[in-house]
PDB file of N, CA and C in Angstrom:
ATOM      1  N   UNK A   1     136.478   1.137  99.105  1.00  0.00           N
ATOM      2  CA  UNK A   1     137.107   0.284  98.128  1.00  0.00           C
ATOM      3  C   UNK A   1     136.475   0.529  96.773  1.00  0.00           C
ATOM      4  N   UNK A   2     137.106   0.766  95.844  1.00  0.00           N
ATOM      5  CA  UNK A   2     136.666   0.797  94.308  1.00  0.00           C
ATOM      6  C   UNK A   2     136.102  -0.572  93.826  1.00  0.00           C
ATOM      7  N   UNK A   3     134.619  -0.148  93.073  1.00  0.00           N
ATOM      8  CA  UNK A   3     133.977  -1.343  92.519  1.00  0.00           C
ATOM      9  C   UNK A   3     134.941  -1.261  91.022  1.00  0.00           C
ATOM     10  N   UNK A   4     135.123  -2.781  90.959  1.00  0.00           N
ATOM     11  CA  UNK A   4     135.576  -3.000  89.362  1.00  0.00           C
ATOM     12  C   UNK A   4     134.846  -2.642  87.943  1.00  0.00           C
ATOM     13  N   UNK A   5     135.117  -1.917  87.430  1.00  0.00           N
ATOM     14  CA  UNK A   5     134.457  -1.449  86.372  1.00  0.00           C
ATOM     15  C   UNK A   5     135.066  -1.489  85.317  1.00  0.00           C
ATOM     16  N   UNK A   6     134.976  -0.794  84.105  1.00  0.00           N
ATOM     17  CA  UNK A   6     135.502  -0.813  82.687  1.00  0.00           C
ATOM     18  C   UNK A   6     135.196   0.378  82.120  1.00  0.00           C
ATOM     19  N   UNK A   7     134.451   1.193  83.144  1.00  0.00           N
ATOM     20  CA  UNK A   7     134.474   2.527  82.094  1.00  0.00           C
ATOM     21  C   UNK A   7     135.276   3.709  83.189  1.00  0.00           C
ATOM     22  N   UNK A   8     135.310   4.112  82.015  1.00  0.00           N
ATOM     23  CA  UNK A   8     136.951   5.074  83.019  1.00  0.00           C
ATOM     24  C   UNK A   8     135.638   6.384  84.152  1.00  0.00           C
ATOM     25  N   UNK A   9     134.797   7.100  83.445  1.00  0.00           N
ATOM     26  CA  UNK A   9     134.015   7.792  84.151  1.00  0.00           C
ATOM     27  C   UNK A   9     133.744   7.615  85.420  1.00  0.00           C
ATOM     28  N   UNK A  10     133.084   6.217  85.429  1.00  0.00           N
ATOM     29  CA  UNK A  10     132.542   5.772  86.723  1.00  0.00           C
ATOM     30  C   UNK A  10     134.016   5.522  87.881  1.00  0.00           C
ATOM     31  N   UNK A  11     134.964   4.746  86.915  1.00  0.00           N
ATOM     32  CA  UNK A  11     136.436   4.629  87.952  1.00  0.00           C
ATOM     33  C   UNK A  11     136.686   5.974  88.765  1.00  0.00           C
ATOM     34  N   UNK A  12     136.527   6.953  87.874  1.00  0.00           N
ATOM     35  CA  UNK A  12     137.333   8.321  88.148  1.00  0.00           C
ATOM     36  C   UNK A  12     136.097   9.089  89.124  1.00  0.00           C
ATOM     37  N   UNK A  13     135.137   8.780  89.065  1.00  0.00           N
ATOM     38  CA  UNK A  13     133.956   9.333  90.480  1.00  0.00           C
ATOM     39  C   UNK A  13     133.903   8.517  91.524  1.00  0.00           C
ATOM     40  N   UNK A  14     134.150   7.076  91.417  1.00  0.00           N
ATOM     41  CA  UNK A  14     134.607   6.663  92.150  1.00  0.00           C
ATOM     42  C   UNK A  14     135.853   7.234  93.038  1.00  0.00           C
ATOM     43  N   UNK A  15     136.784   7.211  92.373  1.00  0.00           N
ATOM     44  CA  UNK A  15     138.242   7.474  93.188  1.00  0.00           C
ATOM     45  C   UNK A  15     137.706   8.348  93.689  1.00  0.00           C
ATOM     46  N   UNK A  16     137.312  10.119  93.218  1.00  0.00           N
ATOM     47  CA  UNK A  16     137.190  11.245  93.289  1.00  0.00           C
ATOM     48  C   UNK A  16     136.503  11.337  95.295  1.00  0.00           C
ATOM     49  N   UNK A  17     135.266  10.417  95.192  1.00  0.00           N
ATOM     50  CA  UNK A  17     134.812  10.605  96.528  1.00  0.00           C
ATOM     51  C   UNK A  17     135.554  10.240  97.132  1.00  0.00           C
ATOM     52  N   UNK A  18     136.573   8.674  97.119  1.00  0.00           N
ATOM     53  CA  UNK A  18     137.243   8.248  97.746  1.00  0.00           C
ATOM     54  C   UNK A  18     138.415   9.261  98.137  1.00  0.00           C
ATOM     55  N   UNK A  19     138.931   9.561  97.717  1.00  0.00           N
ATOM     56  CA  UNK A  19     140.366  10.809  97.678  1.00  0.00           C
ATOM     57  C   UNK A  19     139.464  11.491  98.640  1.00  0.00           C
ATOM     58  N   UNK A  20     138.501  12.085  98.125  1.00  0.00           N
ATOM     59  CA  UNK A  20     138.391  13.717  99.193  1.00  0.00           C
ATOM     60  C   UNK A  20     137.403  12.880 100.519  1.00  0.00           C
ATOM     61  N   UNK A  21     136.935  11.902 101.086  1.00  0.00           N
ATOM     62  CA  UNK A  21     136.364  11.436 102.017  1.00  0.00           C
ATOM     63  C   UNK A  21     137.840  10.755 103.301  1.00  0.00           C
ATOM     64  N   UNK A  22     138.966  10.353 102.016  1.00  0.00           N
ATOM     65  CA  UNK A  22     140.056  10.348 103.187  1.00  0.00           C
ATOM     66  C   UNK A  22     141.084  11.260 103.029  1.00  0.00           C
ATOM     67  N   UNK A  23     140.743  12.894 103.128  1.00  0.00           N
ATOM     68  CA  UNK A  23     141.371  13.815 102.895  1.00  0.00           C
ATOM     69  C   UNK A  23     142.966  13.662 102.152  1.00  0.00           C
ATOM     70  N   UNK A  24     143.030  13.160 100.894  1.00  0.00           N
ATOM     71  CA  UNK A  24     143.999  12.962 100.238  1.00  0.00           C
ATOM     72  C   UNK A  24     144.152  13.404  98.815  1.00  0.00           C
ATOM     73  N   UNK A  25     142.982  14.471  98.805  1.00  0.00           N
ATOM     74  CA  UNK A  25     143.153  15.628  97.549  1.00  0.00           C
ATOM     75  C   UNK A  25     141.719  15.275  97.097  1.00  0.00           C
ATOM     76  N   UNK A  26     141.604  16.966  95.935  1.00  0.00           N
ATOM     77  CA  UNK A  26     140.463  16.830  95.345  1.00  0.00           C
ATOM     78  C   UNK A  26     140.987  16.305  93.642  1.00  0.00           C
ATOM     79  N   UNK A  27     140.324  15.228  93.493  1.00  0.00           N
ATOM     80  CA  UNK A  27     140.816  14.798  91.945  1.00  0.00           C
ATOM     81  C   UNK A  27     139.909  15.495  91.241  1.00  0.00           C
ATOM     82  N   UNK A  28     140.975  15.762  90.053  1.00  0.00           N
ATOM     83  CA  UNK A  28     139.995  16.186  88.823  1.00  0.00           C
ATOM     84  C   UNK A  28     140.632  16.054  87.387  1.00  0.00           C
ATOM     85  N   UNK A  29     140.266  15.028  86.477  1.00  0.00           N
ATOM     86  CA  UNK A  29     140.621  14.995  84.872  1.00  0.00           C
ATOM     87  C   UNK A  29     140.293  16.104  84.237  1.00  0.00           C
ATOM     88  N   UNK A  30     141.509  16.026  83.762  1.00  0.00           N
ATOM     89  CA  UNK A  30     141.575  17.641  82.734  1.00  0.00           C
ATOM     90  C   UNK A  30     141.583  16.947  81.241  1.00  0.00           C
ATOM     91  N   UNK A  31     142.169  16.121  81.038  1.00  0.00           N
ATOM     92  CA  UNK A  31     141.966  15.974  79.918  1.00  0.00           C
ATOM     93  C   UNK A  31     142.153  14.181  79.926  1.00  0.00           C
ATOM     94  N   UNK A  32     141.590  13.670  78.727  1.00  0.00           N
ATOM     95  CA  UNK A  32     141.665  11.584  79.036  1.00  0.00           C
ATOM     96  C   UNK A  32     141.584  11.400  77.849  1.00  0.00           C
ATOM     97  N   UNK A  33     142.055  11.036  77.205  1.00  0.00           N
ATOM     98  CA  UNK A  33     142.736  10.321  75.847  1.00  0.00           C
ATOM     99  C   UNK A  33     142.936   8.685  76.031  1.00  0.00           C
ATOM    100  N   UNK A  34     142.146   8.037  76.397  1.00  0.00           N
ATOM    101  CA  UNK A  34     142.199   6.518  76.220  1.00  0.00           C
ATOM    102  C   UNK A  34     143.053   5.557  75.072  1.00  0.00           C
ATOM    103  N   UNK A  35     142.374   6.450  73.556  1.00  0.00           N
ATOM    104  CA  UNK A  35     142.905   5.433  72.625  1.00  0.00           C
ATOM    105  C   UNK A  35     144.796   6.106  72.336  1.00  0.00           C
ATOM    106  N   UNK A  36     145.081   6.921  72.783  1.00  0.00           N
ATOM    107  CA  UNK A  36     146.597   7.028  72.820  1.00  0.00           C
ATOM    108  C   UNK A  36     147.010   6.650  74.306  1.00  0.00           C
ATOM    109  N   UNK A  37     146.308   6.235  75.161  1.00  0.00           N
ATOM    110  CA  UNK A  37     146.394   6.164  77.105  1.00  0.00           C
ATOM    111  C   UNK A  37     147.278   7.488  77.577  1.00  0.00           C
ATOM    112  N   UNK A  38     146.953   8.957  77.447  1.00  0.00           N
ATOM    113  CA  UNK A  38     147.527   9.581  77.529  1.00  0.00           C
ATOM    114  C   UNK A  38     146.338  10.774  78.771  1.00  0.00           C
ATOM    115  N   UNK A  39     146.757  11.012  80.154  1.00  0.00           N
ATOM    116  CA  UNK A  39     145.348  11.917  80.653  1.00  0.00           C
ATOM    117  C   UNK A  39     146.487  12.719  81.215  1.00  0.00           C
ATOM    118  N   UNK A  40     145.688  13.967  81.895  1.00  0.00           N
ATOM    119  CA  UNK A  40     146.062  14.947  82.931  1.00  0.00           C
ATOM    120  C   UNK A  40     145.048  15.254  83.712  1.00  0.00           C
ATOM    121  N   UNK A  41     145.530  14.936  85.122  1.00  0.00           N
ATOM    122  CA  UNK A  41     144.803  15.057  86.270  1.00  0.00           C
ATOM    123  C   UNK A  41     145.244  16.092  86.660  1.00  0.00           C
ATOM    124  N   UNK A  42     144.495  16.865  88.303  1.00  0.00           N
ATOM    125  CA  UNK A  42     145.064  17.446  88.893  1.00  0.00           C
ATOM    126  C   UNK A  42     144.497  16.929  89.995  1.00  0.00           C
ATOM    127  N   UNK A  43     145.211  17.454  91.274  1.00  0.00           N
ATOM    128  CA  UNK A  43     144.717  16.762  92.749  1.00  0.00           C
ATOM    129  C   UNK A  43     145.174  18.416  93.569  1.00  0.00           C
ATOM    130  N   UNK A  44     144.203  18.681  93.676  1.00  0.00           N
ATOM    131  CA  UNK A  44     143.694  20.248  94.477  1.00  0.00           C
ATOM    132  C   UNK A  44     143.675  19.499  96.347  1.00  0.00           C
ATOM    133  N   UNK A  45     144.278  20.502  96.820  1.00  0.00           N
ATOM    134  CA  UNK A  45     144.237  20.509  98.569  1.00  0.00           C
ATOM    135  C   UNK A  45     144.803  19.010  98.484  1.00  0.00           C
ATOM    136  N   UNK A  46     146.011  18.940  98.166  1.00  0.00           N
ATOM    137  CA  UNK A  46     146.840  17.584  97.963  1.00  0.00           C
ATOM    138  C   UNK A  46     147.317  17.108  99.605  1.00  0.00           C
ATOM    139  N   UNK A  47     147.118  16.123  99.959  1.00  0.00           N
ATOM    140  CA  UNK A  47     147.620  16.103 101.576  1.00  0.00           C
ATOM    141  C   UNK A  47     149.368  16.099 101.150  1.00  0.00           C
ATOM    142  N   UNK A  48     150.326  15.646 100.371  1.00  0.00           N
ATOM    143  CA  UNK A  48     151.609  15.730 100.434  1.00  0.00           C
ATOM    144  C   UNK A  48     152.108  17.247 100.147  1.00  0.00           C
ATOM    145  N   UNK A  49     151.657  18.263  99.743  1.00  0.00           N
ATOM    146  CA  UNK A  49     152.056  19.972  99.721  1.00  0.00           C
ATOM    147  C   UNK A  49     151.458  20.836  99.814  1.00  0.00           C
ATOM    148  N   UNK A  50     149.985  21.056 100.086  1.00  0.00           N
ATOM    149  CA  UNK A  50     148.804  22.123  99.664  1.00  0.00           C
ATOM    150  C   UNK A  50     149.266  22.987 101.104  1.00  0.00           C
ATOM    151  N   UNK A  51     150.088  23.825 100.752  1.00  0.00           N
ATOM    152  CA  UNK A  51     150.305  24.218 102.127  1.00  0.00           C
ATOM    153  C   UNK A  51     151.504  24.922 102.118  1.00  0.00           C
ATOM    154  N   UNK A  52     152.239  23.970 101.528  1.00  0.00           N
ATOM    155  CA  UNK A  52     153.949  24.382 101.855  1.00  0.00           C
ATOM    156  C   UNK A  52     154.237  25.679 101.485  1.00  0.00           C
ATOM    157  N   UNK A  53     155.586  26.213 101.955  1.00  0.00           N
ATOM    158  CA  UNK A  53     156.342  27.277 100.902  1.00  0.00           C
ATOM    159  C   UNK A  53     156.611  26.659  99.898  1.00  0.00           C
ATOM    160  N   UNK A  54     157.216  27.501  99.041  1.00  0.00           N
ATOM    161  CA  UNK A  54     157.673  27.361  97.670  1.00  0.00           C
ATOM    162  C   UNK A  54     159.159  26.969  97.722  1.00  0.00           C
ATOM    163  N   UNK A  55     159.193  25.650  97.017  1.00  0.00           N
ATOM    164  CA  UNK A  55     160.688  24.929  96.844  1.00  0.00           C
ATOM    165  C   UNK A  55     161.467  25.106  95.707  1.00  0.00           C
ATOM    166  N   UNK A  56     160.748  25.316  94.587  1.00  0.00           N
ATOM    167  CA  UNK A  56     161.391  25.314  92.982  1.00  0.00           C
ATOM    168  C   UNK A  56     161.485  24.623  92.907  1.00  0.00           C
ATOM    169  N   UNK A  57     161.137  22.971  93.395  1.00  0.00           N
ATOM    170  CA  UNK A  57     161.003  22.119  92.648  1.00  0.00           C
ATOM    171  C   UNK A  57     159.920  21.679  93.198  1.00  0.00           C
ATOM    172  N   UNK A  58     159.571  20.249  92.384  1.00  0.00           N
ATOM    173  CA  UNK A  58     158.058  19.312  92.843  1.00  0.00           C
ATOM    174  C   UNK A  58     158.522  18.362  93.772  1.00  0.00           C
ATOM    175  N   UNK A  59     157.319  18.207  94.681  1.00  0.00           N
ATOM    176  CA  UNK A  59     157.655  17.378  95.743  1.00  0.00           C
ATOM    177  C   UNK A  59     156.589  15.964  95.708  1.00  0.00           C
ATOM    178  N   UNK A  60     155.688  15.824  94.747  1.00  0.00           N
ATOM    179  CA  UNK A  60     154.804  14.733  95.060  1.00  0.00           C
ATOM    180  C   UNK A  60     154.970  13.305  94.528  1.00  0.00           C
ATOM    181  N   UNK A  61     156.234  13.079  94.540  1.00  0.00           N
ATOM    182  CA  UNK A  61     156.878  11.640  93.698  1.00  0.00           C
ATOM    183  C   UNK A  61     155.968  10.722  94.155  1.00  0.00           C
ATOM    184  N   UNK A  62     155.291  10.700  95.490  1.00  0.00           N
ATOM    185  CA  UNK A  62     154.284   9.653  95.910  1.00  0.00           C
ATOM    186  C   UNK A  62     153.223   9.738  95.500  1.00  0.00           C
ATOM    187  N   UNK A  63     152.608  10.954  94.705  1.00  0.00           N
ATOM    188  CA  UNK A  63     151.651  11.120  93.886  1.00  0.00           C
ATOM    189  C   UNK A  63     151.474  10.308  92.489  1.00  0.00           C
ATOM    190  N   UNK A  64     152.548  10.209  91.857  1.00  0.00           N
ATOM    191  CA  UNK A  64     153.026  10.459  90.807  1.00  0.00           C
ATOM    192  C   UNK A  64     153.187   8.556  90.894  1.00  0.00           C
ATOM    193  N   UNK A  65     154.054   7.727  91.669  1.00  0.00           N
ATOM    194  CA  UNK A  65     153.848   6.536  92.109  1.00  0.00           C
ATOM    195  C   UNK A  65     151.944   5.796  92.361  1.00  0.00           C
ATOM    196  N   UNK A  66     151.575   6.397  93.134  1.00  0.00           N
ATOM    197  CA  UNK A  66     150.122   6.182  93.590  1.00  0.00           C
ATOM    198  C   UNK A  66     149.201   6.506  92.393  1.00  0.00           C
ATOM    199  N   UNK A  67     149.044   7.328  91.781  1.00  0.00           N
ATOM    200  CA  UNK A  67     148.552   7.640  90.210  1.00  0.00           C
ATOM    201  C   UNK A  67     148.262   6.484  89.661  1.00  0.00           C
ATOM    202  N   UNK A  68     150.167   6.279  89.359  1.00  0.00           N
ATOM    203  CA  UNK A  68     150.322   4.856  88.488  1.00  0.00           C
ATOM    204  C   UNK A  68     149.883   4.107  88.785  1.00  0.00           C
ATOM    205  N   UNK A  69     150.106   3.484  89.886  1.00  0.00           N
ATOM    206  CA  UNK A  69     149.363   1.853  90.434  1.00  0.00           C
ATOM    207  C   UNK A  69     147.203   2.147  90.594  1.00  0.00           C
ATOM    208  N   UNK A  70     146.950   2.981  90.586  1.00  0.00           N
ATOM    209  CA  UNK A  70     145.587   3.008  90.058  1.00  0.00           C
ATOM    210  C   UNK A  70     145.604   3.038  88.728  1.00  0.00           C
ATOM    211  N   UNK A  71     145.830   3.687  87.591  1.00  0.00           N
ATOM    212  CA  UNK A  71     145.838   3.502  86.685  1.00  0.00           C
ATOM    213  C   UNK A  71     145.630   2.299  86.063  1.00  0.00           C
ATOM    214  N   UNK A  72     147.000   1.702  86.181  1.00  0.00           N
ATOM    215  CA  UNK A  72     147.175   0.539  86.037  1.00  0.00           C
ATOM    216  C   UNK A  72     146.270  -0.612  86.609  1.00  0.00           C
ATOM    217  N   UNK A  73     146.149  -0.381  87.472  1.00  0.00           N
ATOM    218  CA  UNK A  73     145.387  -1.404  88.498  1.00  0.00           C
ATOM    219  C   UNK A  73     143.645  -1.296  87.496  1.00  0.00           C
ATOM    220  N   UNK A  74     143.333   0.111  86.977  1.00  0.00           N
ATOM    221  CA  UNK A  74     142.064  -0.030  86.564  1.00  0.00           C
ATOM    222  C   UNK A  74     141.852  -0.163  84.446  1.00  0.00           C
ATOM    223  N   UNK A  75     143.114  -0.511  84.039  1.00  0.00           N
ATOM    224  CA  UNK A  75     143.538  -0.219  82.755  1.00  0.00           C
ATOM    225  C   UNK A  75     144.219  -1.621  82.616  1.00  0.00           C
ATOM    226  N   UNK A  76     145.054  -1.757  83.353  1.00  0.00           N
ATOM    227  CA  UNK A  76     145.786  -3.397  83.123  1.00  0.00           C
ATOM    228  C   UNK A  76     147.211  -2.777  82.191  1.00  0.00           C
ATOM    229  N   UNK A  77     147.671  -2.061  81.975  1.00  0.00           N
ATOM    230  CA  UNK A  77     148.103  -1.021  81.426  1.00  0.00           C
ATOM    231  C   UNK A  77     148.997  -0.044  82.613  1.00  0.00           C
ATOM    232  N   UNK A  78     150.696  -0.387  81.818  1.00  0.00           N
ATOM    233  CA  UNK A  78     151.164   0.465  82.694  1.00  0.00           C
ATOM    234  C   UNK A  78     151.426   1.487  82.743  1.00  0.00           C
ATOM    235  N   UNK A  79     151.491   3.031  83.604  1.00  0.00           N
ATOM    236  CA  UNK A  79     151.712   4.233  83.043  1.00  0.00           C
ATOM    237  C   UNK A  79     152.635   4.770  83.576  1.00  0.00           C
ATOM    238  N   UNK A  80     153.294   5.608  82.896  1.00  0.00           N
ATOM    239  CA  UNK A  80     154.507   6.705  83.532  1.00  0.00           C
ATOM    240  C   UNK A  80     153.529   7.987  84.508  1.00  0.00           C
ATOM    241  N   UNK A  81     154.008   8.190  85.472  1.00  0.00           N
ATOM    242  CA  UNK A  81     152.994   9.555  85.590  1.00  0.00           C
ATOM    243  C   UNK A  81     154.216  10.482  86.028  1.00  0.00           C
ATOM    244  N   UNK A  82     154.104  11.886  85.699  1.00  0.00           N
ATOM    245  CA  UNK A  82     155.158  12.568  85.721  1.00  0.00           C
ATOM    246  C   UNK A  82     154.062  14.110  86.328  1.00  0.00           C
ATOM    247  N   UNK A  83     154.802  14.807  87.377  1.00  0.00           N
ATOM    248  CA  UNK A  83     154.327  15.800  87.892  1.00  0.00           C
ATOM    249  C   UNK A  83     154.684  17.231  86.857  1.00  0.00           C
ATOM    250  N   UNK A  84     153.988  17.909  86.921  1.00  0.00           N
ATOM    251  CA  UNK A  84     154.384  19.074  85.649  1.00  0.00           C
ATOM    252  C   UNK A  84     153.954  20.143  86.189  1.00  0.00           C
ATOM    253  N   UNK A  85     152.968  20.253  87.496  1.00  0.00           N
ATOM    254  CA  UNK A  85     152.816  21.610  88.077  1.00  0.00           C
ATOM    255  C   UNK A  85     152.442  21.230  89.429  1.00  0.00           C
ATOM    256  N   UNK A  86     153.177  22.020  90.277  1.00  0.00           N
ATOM    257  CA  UNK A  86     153.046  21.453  92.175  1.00  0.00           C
ATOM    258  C   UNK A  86     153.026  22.693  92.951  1.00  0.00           C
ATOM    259  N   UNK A  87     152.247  22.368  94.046  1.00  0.00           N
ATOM    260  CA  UNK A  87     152.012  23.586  94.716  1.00  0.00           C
ATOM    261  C   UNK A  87     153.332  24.576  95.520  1.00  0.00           C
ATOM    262  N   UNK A  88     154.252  23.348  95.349  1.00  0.00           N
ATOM    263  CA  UNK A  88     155.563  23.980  95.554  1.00  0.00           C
ATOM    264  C   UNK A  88     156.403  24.326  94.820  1.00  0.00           C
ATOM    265  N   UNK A  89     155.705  24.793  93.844  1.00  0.00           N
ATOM    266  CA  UNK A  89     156.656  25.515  92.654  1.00  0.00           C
ATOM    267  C   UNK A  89     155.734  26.934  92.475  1.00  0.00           C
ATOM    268  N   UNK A  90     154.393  27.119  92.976  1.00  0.00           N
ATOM    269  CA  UNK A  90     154.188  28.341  92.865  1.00  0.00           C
ATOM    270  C   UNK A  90     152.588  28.012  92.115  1.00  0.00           C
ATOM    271  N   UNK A  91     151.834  26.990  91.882  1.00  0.00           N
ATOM    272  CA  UNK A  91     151.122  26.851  91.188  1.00  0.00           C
ATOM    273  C   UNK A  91     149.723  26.111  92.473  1.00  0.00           C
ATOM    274  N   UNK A  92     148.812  26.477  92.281  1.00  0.00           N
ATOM    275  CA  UNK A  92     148.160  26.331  92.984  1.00  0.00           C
ATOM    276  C   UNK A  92     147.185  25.063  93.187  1.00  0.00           C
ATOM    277  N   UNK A  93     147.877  23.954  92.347  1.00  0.00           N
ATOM    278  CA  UNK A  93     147.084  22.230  92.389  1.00  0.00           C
ATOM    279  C   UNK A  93     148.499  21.777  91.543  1.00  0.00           C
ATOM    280  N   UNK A  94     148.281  20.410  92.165  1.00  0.00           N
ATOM    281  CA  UNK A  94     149.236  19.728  91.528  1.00  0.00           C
ATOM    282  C   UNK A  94     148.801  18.669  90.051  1.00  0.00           C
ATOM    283  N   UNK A  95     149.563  18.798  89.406  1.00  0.00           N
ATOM    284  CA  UNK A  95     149.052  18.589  87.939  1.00  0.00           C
ATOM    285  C   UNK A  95     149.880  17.398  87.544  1.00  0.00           C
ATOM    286  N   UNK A  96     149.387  16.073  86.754  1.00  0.00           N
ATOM    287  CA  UNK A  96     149.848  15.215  86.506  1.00  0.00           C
ATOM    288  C   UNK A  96     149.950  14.716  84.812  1.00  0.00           C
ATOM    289  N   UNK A  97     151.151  14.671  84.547  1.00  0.00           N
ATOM    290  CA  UNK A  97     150.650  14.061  83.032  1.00  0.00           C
ATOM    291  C   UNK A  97     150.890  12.536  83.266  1.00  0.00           C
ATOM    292  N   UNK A  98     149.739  11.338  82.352  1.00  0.00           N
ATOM    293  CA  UNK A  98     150.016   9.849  82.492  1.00  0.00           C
ATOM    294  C   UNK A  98     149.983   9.685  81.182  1.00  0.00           C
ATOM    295  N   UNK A  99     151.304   8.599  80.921  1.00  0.00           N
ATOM    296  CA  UNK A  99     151.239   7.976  79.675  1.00  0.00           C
ATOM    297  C   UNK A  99     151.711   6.537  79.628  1.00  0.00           C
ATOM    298  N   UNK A 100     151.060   6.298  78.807  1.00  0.00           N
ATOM    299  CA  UNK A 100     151.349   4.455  78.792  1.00  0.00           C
ATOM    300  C   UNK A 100     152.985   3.928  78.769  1.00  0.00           C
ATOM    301  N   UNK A 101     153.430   3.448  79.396  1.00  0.00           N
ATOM    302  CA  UNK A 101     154.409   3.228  79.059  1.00  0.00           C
ATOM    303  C   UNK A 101     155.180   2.123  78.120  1.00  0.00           C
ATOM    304  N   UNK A 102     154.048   1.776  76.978  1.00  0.00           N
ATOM    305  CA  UNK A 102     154.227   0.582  76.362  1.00  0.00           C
ATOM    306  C   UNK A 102     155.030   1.638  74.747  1.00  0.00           C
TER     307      UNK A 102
END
């Protein structure tokens, strides 16, 4: 369970063990922009595609759902999260952009 905090660092090492201890990807911030609420994650050895063939399109809408409600849940702050690179399109981690949706 995630301790409540306020600084995004500690949230995001938090999650990070959590994710890869219940084999449900390796998280990693690529980039975090707080004062616009704008980040990009990626989630490497994703349990919803790290594996598949190639579809031409993205398949991790439950990623992309689940994102948000942490986000939010640790921001109070709601976010869009939108998938932009998936292992079923040919790319080798799945990549997330989040933005506030205010």
């Amino acid at each position: 369970m995630l301790t409540p905090t306020a600084d995004l660092n500690e949230f995001v090492r938090e999650l990070q063990e959590i994710l890869k201890d219940l084999g449900i990807g390796i998280l990693r911030v690529e980039k975090a922009d707080m004062e616009k609420m704008e980040l990009i994650l990626t989630v490497s050895e994703d349990l919803d595609c790290s594996g598949l063939p190639e579809l031409d399109y993205e398949i991790c809408s439950y990623d992309e759902g689940f994102i948000s409600a942490l986000l939010e849940s640790f921001s109070g702050v709601k976010f869009i999260v939108k998938e932009v690179d998936c292992w079923c399109t040919g790319d080798r981690t799945c990549r997330f952009l989040a933005t506030s949706s205010a």
